[in-house]
C-alpha atoms as a PDB file:
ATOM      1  CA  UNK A   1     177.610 126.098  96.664  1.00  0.00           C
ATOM      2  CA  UNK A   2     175.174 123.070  95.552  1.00  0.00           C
ATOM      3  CA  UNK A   3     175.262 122.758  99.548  1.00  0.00           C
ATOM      4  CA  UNK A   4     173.825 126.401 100.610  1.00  0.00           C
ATOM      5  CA  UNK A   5     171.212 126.247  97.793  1.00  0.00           C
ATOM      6  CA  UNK A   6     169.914 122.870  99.096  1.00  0.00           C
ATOM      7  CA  UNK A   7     169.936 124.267 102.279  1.00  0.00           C
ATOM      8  CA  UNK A   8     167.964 127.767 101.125  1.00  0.00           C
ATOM      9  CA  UNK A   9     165.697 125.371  99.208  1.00  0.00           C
ATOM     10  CA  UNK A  10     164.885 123.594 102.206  1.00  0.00           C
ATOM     11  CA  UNK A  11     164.373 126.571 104.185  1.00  0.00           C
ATOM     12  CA  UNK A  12     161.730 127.869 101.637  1.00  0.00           C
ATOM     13  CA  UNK A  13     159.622 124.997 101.831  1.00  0.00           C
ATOM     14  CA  UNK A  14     159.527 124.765 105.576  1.00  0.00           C
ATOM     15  CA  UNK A  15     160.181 121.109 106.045  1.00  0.00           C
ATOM     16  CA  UNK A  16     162.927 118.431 105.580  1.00  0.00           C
ATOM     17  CA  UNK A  17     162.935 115.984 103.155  1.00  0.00           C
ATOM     18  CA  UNK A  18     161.479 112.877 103.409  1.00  0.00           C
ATOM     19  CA  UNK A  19     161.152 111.118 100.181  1.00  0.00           C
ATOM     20  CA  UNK A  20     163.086 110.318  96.755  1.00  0.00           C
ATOM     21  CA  UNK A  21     161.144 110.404  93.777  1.00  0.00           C
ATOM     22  CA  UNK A  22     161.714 106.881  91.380  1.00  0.00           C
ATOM     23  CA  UNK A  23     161.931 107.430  87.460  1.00  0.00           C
ATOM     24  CA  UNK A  24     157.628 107.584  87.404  1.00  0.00           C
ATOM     25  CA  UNK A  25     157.233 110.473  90.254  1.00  0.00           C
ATOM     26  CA  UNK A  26     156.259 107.678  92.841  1.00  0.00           C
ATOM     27  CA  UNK A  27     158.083 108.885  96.165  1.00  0.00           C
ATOM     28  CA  UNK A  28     160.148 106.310  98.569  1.00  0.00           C
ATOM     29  CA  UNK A  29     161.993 106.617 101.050  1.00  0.00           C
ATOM     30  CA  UNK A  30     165.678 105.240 101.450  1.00  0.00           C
ATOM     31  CA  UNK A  31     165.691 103.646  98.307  1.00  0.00           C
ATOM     32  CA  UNK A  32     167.915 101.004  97.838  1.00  0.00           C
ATOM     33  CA  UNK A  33     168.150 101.101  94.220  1.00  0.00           C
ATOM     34  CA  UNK A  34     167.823 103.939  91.908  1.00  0.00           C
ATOM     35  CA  UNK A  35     166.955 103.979  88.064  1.00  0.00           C
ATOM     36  CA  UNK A  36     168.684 106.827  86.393  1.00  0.00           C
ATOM     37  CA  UNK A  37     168.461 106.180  82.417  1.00  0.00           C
ATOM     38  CA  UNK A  38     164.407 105.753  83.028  1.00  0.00           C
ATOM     39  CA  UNK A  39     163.243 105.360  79.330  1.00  0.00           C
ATOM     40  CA  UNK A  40     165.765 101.639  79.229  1.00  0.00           C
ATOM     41  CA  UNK A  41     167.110 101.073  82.737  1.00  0.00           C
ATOM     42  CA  UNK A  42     170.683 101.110  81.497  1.00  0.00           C
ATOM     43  CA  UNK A  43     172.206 103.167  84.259  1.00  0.00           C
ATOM     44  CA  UNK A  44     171.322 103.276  87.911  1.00  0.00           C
ATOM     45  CA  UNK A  45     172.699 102.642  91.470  1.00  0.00           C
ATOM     46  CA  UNK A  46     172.086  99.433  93.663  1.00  0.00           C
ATOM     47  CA  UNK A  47     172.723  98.127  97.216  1.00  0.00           C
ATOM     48  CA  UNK A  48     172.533 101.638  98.693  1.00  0.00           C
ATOM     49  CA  UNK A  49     173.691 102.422 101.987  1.00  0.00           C
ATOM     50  CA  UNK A  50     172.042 106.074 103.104  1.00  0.00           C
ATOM     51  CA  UNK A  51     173.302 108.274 106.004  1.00  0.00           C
ATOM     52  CA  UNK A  52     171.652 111.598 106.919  1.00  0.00           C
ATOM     53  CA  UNK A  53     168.297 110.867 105.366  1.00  0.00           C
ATOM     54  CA  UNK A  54     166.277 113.419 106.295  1.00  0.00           C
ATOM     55  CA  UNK A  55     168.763 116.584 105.654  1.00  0.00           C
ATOM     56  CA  UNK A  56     168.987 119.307 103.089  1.00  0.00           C
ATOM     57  CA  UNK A  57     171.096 116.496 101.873  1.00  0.00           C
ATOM     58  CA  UNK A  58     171.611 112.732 102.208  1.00  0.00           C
ATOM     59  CA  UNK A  59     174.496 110.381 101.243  1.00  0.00           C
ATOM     60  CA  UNK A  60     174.760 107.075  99.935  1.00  0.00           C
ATOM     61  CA  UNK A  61     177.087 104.481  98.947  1.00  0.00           C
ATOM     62  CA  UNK A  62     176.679 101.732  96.563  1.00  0.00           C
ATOM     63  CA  UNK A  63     177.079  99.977  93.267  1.00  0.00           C
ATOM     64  CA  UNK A  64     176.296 101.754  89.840  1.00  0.00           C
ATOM     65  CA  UNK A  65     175.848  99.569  86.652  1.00  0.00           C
ATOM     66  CA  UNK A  66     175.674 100.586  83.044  1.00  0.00           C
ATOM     67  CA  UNK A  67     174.935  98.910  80.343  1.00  0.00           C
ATOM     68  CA  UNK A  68     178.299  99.220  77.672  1.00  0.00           C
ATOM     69  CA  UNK A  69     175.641  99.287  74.766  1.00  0.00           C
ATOM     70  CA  UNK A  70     178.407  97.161  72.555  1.00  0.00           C
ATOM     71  CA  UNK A  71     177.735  96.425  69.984  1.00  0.00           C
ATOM     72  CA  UNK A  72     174.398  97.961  71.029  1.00  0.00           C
ATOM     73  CA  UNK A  73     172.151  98.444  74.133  1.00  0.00           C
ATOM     74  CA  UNK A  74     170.044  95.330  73.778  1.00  0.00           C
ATOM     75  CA  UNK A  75     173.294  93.070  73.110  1.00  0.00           C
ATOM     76  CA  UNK A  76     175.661  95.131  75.791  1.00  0.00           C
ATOM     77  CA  UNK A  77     176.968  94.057  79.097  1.00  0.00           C
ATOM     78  CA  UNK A  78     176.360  95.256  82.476  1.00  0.00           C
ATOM     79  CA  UNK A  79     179.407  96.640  84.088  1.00  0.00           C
ATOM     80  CA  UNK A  80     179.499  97.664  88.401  1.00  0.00           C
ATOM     81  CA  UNK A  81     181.369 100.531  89.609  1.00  0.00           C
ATOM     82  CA  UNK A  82     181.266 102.093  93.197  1.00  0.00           C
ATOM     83  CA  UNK A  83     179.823 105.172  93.205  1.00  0.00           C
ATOM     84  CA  UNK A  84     178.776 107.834  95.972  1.00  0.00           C
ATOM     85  CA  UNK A  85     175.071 109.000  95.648  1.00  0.00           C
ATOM     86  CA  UNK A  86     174.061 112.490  96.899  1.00  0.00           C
ATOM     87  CA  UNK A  87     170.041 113.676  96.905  1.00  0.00           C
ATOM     88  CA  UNK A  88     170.059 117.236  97.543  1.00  0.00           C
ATOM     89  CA  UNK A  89     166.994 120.137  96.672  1.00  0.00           C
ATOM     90  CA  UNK A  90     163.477 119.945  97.931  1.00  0.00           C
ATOM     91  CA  UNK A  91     160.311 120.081  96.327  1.00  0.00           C
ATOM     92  CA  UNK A  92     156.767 119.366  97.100  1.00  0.00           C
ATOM     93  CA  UNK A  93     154.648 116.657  95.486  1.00  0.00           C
ATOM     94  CA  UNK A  94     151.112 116.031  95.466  1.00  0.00           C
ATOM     95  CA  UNK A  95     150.870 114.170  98.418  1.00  0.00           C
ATOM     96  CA  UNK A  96     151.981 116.720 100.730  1.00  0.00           C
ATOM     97  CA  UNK A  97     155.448 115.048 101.535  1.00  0.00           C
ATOM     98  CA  UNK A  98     158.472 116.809 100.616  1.00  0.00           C
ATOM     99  CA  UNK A  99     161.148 115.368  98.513  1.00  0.00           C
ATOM    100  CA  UNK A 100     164.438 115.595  97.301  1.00  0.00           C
ATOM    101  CA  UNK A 101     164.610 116.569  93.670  1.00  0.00           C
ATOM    102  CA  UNK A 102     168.490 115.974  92.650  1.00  0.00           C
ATOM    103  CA  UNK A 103     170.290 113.053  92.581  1.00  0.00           C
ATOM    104  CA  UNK A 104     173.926 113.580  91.907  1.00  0.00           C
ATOM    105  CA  UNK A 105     176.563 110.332  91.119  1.00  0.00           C
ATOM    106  CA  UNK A 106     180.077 110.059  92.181  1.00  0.00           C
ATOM    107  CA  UNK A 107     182.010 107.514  91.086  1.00  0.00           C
ATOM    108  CA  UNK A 108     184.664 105.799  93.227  1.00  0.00           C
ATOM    109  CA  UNK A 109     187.342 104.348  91.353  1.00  0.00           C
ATOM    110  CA  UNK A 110     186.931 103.484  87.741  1.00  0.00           C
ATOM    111  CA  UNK A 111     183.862 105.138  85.845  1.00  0.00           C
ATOM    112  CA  UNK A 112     181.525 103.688  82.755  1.00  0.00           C
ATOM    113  CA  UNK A 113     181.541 107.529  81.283  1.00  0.00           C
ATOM    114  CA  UNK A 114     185.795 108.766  81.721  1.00  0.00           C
ATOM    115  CA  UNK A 115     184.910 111.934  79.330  1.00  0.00           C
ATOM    116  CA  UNK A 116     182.092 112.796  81.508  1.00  0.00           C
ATOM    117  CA  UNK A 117     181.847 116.389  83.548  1.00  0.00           C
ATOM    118  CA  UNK A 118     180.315 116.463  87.223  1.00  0.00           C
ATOM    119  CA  UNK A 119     177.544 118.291  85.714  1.00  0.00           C
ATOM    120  CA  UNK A 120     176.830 115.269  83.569  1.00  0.00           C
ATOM    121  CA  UNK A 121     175.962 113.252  87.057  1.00  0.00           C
ATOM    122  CA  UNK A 122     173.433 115.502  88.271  1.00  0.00           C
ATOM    123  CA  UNK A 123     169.641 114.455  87.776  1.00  0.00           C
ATOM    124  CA  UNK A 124     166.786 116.186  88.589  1.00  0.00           C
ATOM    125  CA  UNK A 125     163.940 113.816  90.140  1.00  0.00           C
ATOM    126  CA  UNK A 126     160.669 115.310  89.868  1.00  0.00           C
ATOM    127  CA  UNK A 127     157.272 114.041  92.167  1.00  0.00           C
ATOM    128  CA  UNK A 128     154.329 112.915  89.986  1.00  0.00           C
END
């Protein structure tokens, strides 16, 4: 499903896309880190490895870290955990280039959240 709407999405704007937006709107392309708690940096996904860049959707593997906020965020620990990164959706920003606009996390193995849904690992990126 989250599959045919990226690829209807892509189809509506008429071209592929080409860039990932970063926490401020600024686009890049193949990042190889991505900050997902933007406001503190306390979750995001490192050392990432991207296959089919360029698609209604593109892959990645790599390393998430969170921060365990114990016994609160500016005292916690950093914890890694594998994770699979999908960008899907396409939107246009300012510049003309289209972009992805959801990032979705997949964790392999062990996860920093255990009582989180799917839906809890989807985040919209938007273009500035």
């Amino acid at each position: 499903m989250i599959l045919l709407a990226a690829l209807v999405s892509a189809a509506a704007l008429g071209a592929p896309p080409q860039v990932l937006p970063d926490c401020l709107g600024k686009p890049h392309v193949r990042p190889t880190q991505i900050v997902l708690a933007c406001a503190d940096a306390n979750f995001g996904v490192k050392g990432l490895r991207w296959t089919g860049w360029g698609q209604p959707f593109a892959a990645a593997t790599g390393i998430a870290y969170a921060n365990d906020c114990k016994p609160y965020c500016a005292a916690g620990h950093f914890h890694n955990y594998r994770a699979v990164v999908v960008v899907s959706g396409t939107q246009r920003c300012r510049n003309g280039k289209t972009a992805y606009k959801d990032v979705t996390i997949a964790f392999v193995g062990p996860s920093p959240y255990p009582k989180g849904k799917p839906s809890d690992f989807v985040y919209p990126v938007r273009c500035a």
